[in-house]
Protein backbone atom coordinates (compact mmCIF):
# COMPACT_ATOMS: atom_id res chain seq x y z
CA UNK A 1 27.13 -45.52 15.77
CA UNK A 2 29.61 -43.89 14.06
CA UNK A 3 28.43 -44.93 10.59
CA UNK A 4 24.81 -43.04 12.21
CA UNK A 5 26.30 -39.98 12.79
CA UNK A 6 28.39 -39.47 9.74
CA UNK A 7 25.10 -40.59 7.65
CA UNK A 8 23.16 -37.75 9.57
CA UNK A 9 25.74 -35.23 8.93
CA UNK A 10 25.96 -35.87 5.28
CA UNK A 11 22.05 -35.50 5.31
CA UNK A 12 21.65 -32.13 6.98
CA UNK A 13 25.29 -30.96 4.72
CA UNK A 14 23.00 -31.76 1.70
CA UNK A 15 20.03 -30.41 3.14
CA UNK A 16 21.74 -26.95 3.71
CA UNK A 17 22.93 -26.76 0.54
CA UNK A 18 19.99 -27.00 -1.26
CA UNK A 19 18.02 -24.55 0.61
CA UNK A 20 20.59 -22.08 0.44
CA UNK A 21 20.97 -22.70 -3.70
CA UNK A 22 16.51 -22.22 -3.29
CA UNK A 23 16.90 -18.92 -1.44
CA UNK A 24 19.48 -17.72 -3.47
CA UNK A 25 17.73 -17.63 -6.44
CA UNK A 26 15.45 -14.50 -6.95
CA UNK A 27 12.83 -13.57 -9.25
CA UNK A 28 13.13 -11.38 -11.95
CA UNK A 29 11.16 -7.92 -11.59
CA UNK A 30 7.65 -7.49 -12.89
CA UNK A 31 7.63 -5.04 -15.51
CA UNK A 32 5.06 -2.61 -16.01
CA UNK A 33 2.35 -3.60 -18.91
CA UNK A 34 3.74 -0.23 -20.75
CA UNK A 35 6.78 -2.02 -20.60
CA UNK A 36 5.94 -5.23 -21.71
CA UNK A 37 4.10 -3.45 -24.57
CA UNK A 38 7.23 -1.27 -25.85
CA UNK A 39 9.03 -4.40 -25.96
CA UNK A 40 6.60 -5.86 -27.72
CA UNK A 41 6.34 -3.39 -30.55
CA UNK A 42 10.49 -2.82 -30.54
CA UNK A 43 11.15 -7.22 -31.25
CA UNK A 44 8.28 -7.08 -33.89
CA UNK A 45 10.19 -3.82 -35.70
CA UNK A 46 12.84 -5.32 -35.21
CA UNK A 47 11.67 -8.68 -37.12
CA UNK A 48 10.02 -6.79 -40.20
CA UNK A 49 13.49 -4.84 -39.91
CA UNK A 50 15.08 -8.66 -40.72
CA UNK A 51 12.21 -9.82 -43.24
CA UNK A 52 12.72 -6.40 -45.30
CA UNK A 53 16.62 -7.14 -45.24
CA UNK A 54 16.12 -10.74 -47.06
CA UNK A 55 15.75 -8.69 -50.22
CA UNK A 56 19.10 -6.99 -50.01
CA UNK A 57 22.64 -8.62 -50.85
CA UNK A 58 25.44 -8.30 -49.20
CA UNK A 59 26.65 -5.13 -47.62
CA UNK A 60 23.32 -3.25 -47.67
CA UNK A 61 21.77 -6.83 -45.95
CA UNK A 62 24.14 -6.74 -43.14
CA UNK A 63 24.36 -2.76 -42.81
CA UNK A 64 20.46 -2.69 -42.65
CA UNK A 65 20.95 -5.88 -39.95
CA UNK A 66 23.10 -4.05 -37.89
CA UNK A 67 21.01 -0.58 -37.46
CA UNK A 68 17.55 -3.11 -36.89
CA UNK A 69 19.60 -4.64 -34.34
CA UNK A 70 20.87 -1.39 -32.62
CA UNK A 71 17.59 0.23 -33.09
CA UNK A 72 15.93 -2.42 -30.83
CA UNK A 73 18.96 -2.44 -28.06
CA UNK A 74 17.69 1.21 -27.97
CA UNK A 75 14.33 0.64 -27.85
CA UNK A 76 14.41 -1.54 -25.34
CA UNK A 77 16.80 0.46 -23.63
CA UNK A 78 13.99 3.71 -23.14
CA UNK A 79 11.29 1.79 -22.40
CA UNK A 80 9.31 2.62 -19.61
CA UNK A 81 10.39 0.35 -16.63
């Protein structure tokens, strides 16, 4: 009997667990489609940004790297939400 109730307890322990780790999770919000598109358009600047920087050396390759990559954050940043 005891074994029973101990095996029962362990069950429903479990069980709360892992409906409270299911309802804890939430969704991410769904962005407008002016959103989506901004993005969009600021990852594939960003990406020729990179391509065009493959011809540079150095300094100028990782100075051009670094203003693509802030560019975007900013971009992304005054998107419409």
């Amino acid at each position: 009997m005891k074994r029973i109730l101990s095996h029962v307890a362990l069950v429903l322990a479990l069980a709360l667990c892992a409906s409270s780790a299911a309802l804890a999770k939430t969704k991410h919000p769904k962005y407008s489609p002016e959103h989506n598109a901004a993005t969009k358009k600021c990852k594939n600047d960003y990406i020729a940004a990179i391509k065009a920087s493959l011809s540079l050396k150095g300094k100028e390759r990782a100075e051009v790297r670094a203003k693509a990559k802030a560019d975007k954050r900013e971009c992304i940043a005054s998107a419409p939400k």
